[in-house]
PDB file of N, CA and C in Angstrom:
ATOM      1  N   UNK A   1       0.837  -1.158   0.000  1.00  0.00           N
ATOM      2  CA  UNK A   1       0.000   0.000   0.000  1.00  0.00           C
ATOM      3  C   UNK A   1       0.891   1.232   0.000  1.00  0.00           C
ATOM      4  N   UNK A   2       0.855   2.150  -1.495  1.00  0.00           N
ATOM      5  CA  UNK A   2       1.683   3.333  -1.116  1.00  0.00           C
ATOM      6  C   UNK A   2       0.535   4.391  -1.000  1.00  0.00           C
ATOM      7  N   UNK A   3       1.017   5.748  -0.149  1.00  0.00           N
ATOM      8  CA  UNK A   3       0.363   6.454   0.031  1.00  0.00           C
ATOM      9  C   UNK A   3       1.370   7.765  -0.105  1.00  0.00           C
ATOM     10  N   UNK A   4       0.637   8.986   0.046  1.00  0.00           N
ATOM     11  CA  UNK A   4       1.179  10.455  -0.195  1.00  0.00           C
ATOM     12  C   UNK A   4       2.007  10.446   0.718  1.00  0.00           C
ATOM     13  N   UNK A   5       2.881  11.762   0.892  1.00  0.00           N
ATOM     14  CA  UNK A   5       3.138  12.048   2.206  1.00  0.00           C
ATOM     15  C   UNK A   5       2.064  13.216   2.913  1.00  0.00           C
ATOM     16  N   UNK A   6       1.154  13.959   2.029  1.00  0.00           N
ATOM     17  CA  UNK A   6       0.243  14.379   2.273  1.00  0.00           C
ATOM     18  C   UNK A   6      -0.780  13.279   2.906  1.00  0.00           C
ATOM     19  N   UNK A   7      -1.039  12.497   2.464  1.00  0.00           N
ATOM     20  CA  UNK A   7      -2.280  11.076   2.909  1.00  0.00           C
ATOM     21  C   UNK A   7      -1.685  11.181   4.461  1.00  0.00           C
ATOM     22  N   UNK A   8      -0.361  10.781   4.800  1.00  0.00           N
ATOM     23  CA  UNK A   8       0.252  10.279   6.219  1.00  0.00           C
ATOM     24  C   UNK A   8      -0.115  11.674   7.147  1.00  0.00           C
ATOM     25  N   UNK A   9      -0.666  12.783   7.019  1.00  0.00           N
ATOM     26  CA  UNK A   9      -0.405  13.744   7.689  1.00  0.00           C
ATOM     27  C   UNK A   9       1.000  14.539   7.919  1.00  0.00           C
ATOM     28  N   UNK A  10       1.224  14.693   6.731  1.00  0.00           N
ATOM     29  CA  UNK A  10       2.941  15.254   7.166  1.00  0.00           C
ATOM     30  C   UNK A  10       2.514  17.101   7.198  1.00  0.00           C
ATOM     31  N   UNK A  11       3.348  17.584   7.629  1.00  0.00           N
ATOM     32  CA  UNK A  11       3.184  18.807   7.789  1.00  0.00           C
ATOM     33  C   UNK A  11       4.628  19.575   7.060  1.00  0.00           C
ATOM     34  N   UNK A  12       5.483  18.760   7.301  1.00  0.00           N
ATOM     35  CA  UNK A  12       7.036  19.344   6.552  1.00  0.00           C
ATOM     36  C   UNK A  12       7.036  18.685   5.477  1.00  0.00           C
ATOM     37  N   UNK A  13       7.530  19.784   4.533  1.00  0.00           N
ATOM     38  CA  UNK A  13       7.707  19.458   3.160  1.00  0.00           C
ATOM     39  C   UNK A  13       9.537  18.439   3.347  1.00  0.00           C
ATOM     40  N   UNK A  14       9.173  17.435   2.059  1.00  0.00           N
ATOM     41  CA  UNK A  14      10.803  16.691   2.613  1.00  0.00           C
ATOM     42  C   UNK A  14      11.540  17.133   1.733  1.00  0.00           C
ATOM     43  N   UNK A  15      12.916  16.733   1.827  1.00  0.00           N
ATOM     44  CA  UNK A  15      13.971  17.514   1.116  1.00  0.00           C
ATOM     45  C   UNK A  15      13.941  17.984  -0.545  1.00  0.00           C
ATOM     46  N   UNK A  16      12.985  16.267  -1.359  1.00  0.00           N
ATOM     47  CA  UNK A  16      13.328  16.804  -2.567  1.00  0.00           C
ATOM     48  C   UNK A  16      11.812  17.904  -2.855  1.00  0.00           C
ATOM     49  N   UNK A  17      10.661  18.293  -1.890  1.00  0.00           N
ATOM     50  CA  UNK A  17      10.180  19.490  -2.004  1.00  0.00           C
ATOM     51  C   UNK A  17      10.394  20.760  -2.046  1.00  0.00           C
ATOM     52  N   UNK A  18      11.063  20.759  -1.138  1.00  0.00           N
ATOM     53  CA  UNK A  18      11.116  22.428  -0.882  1.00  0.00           C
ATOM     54  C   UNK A  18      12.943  22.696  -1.249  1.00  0.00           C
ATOM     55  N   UNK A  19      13.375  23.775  -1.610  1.00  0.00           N
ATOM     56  CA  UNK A  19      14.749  23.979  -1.842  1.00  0.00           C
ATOM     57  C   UNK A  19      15.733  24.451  -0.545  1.00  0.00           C
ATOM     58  N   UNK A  20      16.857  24.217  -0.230  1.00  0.00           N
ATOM     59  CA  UNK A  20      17.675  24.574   0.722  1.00  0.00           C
ATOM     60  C   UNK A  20      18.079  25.813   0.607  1.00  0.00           C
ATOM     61  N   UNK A  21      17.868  26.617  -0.155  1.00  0.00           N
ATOM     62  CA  UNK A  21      17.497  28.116  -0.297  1.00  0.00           C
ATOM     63  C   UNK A  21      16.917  28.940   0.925  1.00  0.00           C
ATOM     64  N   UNK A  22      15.333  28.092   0.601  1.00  0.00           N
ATOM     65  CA  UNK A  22      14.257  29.147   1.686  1.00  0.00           C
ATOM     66  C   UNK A  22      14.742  28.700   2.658  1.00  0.00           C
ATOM     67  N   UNK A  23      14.956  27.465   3.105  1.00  0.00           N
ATOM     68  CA  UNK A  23      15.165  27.133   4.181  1.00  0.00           C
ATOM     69  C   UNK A  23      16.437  27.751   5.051  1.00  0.00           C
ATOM     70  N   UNK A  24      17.304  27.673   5.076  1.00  0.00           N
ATOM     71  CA  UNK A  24      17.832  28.593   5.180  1.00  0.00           C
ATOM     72  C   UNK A  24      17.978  30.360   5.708  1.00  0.00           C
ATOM     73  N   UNK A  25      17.390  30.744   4.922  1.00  0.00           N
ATOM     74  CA  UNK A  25      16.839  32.305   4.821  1.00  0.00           C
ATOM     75  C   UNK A  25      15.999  32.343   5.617  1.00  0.00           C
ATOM     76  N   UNK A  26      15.142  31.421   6.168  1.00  0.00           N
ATOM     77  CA  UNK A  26      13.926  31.166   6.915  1.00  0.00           C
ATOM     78  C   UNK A  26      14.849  30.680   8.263  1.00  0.00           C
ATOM     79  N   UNK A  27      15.334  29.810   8.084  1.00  0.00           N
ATOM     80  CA  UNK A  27      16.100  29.457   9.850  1.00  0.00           C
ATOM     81  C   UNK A  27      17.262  31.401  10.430  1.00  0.00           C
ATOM     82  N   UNK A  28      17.784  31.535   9.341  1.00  0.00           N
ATOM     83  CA  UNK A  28      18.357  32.674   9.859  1.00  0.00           C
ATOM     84  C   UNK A  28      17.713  33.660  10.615  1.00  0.00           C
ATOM     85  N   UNK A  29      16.603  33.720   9.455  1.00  0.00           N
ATOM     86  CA  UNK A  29      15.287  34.984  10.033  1.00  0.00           C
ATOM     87  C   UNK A  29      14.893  34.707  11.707  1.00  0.00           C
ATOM     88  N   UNK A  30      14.320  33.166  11.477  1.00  0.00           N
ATOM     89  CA  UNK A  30      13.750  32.772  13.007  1.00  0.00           C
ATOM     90  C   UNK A  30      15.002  33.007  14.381  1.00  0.00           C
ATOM     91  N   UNK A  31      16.103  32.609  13.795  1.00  0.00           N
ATOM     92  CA  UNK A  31      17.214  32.653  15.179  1.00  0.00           C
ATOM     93  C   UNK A  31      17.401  33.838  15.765  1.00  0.00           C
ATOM     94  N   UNK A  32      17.718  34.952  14.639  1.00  0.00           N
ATOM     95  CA  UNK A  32      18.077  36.499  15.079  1.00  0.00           C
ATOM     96  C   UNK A  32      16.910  36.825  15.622  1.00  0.00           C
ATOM     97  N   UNK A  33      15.453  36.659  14.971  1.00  0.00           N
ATOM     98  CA  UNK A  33      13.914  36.989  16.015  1.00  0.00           C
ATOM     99  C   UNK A  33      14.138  36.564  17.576  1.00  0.00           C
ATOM    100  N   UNK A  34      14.762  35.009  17.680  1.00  0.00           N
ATOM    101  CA  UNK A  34      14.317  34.435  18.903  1.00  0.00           C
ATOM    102  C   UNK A  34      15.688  35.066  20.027  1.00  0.00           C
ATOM    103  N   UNK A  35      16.275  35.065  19.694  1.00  0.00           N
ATOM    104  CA  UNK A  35      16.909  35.711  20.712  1.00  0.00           C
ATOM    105  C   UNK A  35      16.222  37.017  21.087  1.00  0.00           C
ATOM    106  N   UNK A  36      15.490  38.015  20.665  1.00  0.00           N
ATOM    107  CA  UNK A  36      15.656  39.254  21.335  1.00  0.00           C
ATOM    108  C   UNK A  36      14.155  38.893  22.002  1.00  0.00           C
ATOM    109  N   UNK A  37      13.355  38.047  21.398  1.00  0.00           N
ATOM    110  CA  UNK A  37      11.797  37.923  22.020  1.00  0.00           C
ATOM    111  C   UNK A  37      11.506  36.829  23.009  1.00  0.00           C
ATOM    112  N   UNK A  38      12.073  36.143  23.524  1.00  0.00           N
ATOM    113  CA  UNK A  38      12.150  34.541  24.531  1.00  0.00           C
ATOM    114  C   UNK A  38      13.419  35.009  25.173  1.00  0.00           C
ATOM    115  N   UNK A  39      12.528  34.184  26.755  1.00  0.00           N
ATOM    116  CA  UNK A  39      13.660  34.296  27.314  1.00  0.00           C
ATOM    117  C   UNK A  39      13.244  33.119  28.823  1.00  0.00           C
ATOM    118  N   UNK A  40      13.817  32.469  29.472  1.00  0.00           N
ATOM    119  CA  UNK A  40      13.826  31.473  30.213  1.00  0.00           C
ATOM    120  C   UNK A  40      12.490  31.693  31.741  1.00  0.00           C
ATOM    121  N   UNK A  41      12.113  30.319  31.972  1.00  0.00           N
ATOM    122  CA  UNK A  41      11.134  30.910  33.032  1.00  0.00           C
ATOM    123  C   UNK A  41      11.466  30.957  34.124  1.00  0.00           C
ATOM    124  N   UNK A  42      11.504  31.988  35.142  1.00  0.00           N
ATOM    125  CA  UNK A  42      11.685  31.913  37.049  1.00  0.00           C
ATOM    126  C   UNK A  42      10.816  31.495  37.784  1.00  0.00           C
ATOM    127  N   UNK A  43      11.213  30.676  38.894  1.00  0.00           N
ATOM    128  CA  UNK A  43      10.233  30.178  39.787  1.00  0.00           C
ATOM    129  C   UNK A  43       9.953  31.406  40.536  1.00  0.00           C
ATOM    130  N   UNK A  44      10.626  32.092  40.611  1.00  0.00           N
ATOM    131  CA  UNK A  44      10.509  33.002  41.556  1.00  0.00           C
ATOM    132  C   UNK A  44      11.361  34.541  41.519  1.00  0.00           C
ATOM    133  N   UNK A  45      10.287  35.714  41.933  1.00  0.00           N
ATOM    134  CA  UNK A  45      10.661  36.880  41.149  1.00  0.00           C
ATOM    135  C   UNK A  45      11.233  37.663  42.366  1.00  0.00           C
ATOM    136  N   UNK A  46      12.090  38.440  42.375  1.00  0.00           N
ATOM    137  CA  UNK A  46      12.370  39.216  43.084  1.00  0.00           C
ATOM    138  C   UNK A  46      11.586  40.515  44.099  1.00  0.00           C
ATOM    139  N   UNK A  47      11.023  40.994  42.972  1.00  0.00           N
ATOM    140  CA  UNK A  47       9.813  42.148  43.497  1.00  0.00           C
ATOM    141  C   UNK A  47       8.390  41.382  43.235  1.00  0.00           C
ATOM    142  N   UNK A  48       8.339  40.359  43.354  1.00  0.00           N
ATOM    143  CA  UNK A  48       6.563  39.687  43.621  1.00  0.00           C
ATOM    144  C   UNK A  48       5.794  40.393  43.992  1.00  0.00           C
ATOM    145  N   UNK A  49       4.938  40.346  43.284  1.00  0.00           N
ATOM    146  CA  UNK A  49       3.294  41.416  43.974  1.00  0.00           C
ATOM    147  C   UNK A  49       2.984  39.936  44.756  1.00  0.00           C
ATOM    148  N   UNK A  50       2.179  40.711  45.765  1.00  0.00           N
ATOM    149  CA  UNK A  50       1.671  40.169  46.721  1.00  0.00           C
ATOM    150  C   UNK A  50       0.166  40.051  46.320  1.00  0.00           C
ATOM    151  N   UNK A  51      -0.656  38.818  46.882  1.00  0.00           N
ATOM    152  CA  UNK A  51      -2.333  38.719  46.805  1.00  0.00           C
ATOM    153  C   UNK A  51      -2.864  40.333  47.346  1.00  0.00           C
ATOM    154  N   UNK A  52      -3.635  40.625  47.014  1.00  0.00           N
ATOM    155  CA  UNK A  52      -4.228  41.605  47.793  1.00  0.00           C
ATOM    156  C   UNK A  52      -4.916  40.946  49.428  1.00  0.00           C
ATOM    157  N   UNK A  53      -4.969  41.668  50.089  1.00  0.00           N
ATOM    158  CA  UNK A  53      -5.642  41.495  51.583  1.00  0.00           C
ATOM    159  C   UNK A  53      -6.190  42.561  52.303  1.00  0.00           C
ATOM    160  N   UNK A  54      -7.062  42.230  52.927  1.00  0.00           N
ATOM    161  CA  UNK A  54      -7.859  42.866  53.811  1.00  0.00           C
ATOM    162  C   UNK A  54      -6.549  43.720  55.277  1.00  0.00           C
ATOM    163  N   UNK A  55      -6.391  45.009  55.527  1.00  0.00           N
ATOM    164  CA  UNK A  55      -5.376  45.290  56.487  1.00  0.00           C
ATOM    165  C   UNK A  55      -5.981  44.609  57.373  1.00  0.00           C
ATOM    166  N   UNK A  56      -4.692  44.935  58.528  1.00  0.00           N
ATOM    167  CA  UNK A  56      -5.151  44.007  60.155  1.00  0.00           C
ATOM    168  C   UNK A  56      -5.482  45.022  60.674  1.00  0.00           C
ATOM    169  N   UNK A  57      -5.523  46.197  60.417  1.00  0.00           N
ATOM    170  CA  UNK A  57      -6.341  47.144  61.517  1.00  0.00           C
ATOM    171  C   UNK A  57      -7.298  47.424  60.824  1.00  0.00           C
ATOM    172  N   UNK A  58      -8.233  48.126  61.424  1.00  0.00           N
ATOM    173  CA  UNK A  58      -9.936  48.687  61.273  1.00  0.00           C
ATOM    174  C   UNK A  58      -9.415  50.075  61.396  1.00  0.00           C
ATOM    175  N   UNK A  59     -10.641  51.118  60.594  1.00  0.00           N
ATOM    176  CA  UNK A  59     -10.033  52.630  61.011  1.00  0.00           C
ATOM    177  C   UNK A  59     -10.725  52.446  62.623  1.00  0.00           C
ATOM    178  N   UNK A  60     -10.626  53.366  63.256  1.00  0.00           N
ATOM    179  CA  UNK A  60     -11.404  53.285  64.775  1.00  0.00           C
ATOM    180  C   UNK A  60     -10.900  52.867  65.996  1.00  0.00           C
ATOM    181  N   UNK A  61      -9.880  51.777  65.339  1.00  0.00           N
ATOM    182  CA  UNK A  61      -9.273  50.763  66.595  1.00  0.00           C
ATOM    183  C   UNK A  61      -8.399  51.478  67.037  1.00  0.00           C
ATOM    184  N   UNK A  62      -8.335  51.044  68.579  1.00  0.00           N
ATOM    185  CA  UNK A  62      -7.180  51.498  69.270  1.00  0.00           C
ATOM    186  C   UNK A  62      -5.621  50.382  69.243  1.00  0.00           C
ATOM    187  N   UNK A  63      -5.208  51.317  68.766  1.00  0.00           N
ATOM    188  CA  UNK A  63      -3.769  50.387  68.924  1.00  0.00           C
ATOM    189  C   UNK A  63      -3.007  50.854  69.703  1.00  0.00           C
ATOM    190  N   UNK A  64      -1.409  50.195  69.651  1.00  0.00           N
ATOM    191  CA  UNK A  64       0.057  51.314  70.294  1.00  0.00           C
ATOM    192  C   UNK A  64       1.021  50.860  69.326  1.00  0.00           C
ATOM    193  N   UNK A  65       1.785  51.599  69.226  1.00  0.00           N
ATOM    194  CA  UNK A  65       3.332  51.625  68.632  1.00  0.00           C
ATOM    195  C   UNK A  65       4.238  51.284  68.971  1.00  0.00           C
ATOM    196  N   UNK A  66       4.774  49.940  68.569  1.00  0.00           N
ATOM    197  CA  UNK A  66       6.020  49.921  69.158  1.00  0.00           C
ATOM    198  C   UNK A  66       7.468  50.476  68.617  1.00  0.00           C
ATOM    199  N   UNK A  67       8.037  51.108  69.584  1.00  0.00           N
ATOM    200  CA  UNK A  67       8.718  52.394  69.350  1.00  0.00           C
ATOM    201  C   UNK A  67      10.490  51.532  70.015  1.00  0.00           C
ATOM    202  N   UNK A  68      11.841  51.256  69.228  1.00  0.00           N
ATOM    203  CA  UNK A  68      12.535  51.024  69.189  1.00  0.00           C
ATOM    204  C   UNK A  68      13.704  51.257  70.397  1.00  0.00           C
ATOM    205  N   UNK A  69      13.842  50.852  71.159  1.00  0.00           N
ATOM    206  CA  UNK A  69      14.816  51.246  72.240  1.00  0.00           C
ATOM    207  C   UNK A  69      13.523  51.201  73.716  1.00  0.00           C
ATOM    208  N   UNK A  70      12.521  51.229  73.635  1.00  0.00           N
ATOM    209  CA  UNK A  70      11.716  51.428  74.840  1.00  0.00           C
ATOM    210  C   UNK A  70      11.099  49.722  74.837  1.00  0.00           C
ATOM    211  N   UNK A  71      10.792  49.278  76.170  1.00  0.00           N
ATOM    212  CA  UNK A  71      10.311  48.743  76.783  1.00  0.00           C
ATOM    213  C   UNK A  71       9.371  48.255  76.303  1.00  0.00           C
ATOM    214  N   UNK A  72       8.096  49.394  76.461  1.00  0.00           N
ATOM    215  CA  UNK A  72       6.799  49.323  76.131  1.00  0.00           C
ATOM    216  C   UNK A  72       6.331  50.172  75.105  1.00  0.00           C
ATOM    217  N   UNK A  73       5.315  49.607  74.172  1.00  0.00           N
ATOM    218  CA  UNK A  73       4.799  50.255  73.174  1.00  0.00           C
ATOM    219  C   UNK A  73       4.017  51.943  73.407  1.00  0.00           C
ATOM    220  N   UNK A  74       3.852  53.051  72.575  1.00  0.00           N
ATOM    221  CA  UNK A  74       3.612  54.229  73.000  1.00  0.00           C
ATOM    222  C   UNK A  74       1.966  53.944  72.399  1.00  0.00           C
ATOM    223  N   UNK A  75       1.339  55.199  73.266  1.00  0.00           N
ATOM    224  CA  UNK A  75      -0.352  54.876  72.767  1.00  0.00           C
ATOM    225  C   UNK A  75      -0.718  55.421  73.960  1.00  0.00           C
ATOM    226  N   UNK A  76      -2.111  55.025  74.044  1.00  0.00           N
ATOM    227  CA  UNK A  76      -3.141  55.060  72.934  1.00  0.00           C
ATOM    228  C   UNK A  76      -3.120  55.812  71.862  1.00  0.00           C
ATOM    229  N   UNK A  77      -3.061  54.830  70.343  1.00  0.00           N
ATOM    230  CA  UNK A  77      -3.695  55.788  69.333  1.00  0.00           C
ATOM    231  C   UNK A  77      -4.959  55.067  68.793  1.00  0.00           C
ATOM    232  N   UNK A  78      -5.952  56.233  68.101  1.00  0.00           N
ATOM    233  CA  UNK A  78      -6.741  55.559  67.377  1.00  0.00           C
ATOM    234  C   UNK A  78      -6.357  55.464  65.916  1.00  0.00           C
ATOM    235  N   UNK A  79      -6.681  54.343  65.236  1.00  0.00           N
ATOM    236  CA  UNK A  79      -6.110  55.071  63.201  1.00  0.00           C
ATOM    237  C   UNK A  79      -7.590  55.630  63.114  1.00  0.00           C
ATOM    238  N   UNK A  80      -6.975  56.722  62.180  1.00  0.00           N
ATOM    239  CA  UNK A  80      -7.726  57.517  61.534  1.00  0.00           C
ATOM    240  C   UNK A  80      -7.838  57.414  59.825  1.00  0.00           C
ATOM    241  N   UNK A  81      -6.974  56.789  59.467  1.00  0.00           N
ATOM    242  CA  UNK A  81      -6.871  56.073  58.026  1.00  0.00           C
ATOM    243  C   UNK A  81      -5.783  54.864  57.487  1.00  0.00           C
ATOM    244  N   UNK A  82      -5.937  54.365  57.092  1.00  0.00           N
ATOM    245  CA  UNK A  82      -4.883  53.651  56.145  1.00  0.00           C
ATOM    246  C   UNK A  82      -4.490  53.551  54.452  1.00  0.00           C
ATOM    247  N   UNK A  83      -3.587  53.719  54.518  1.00  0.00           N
ATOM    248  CA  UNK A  83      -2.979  53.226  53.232  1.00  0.00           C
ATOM    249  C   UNK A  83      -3.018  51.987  52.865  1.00  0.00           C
ATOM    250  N   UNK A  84      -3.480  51.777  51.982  1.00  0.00           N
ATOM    251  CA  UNK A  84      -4.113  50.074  51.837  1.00  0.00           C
ATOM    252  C   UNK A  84      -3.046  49.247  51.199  1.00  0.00           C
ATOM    253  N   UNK A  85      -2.360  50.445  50.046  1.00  0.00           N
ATOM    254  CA  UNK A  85      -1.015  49.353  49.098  1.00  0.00           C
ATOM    255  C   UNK A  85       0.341  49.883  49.651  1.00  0.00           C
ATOM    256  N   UNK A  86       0.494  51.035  51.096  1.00  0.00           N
ATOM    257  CA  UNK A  86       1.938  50.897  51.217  1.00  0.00           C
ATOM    258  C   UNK A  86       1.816  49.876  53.076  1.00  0.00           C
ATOM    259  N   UNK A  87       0.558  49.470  53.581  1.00  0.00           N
ATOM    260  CA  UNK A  87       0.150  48.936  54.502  1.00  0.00           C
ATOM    261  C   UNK A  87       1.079  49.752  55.435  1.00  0.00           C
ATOM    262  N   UNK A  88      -0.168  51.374  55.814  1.00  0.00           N
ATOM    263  CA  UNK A  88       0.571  52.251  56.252  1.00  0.00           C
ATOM    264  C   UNK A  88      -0.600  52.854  57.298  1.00  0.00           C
ATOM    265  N   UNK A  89      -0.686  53.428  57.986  1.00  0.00           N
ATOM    266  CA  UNK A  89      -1.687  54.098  58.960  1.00  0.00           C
ATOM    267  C   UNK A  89      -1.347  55.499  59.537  1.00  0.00           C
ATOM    268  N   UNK A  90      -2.495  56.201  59.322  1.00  0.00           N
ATOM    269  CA  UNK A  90      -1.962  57.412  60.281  1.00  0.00           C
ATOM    270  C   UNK A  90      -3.351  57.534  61.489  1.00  0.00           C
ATOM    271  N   UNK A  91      -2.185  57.625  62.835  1.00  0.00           N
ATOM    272  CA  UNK A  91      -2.740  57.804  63.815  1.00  0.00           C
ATOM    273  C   UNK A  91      -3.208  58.856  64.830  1.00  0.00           C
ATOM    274  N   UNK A  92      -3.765  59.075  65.285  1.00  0.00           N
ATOM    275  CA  UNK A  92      -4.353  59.871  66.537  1.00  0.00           C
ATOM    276  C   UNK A  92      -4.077  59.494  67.825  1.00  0.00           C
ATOM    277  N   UNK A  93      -3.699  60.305  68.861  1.00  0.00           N
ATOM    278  CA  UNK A  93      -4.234  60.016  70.201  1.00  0.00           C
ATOM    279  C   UNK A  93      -5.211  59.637  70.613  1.00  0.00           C
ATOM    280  N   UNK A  94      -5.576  58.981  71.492  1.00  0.00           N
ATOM    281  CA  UNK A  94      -6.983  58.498  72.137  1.00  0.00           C
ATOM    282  C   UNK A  94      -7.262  59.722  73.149  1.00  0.00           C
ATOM    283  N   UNK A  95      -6.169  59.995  74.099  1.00  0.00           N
ATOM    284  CA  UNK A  95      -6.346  60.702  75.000  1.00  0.00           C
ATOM    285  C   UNK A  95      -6.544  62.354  74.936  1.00  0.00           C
ATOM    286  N   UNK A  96      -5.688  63.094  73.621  1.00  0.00           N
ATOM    287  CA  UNK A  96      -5.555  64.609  73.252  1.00  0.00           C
ATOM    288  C   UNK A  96      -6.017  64.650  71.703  1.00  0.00           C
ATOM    289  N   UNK A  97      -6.132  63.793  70.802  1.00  0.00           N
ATOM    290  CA  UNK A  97      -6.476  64.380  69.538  1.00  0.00           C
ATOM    291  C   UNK A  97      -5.410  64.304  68.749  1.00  0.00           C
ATOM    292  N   UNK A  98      -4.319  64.556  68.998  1.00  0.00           N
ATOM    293  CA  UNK A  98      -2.669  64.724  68.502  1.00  0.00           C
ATOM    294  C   UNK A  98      -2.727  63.718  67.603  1.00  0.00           C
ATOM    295  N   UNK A  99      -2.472  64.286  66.228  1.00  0.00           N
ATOM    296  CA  UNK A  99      -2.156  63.278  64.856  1.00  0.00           C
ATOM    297  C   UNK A  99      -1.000  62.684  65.238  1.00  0.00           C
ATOM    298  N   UNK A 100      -0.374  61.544  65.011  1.00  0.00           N
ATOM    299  CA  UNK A 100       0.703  60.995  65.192  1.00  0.00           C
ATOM    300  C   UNK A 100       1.862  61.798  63.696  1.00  0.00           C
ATOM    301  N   UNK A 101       2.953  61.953  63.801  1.00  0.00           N
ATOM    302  CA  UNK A 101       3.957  63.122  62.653  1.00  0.00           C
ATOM    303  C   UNK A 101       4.171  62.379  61.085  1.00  0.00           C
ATOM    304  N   UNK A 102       3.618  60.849  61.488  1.00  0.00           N
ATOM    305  CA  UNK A 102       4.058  59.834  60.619  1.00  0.00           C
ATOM    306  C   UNK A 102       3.264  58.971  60.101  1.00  0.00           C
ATOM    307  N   UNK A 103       3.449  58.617  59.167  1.00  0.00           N
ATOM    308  CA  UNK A 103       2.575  57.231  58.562  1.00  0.00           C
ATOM    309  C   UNK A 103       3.173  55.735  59.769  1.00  0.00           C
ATOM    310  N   UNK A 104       2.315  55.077  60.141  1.00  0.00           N
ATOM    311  CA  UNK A 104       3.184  54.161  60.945  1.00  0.00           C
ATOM    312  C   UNK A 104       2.572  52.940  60.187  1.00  0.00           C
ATOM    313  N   UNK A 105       4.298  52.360  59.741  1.00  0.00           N
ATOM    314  CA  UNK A 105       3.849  50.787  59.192  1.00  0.00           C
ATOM    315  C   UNK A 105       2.593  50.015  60.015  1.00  0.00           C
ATOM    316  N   UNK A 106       2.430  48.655  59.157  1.00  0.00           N
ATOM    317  CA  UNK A 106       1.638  47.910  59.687  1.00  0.00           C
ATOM    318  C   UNK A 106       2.191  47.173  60.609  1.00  0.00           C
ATOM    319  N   UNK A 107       3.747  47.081  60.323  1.00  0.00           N
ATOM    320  CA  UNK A 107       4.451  46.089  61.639  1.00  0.00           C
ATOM    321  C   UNK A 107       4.620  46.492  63.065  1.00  0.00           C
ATOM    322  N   UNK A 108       4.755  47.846  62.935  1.00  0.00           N
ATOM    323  CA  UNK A 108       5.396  48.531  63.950  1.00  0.00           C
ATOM    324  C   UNK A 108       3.820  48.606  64.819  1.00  0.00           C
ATOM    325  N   UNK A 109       2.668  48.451  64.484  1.00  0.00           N
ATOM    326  CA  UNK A 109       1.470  48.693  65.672  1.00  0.00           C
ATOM    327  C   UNK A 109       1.172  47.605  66.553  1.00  0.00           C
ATOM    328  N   UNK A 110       0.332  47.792  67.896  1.00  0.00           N
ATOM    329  CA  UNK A 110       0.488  46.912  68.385  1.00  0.00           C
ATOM    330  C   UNK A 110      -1.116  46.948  68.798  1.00  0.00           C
ATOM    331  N   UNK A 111      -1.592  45.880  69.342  1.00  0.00           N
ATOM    332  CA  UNK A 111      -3.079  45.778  70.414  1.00  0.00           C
ATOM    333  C   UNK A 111      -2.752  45.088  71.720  1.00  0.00           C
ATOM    334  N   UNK A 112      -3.481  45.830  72.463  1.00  0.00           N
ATOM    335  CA  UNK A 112      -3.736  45.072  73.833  1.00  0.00           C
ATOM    336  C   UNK A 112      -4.601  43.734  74.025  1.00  0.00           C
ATOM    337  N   UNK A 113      -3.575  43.107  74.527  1.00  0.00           N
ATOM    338  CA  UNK A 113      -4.299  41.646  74.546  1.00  0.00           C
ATOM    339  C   UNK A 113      -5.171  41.280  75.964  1.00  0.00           C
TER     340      UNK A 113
END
């Protein structure tokens, strides 16, 4: 039983089809393309975006600060807002009103347990 090479499903033309000409001219074209457009995959990126999340504080809540060289955390503050994408808060006193001078990370706050 002979058959095409079209009949078999071929998709490449075989040697005595096509000329070593195009071919050629055609592999050159593709190599110089693929280098500047591909490039290898990372498991893992340096600056990763993060999932989005819900902050750990509420505006309203009372927190404290923990403040570097002291003992105990400073406070009462209440937040009065947050920054949602630098996970940042600015605070108030509980006791006088007094804005806190700073954005205070999300790490640096604290709650009473």
């Amino acid at each position: 039983m002979s058959t095409s090479s079209g009949a078999r499903g071929r998709t490449r033309p075989t040697d005595d089809e096509s000329s070593s000409e195009d071919d050629e001219t055609q592999t050159k074209d593709v190599s110089q393309d693929a280098k500047a457009r591909f490039r290898s995959r990372v498991s893992e990126y340096a600056n990763k975006a993060e999932w989005p999340r819900e902050p750990l504080y509420q505006v309203n809540e009372v927190v404290y600060v923990a403040v570097v060289g002291q003992q105990l955390p400073a406070g009462p503050f209440v937040i009065v807002s947050s920054d949602y994408q630098n996970a940042t808060y600015v605070l108030r006193r509980q006791d006088n009103g007094q804005t806190y001078p700073n954005a205070v990370p999300e790490s640096s706050l604290r709650v009473l347990v």
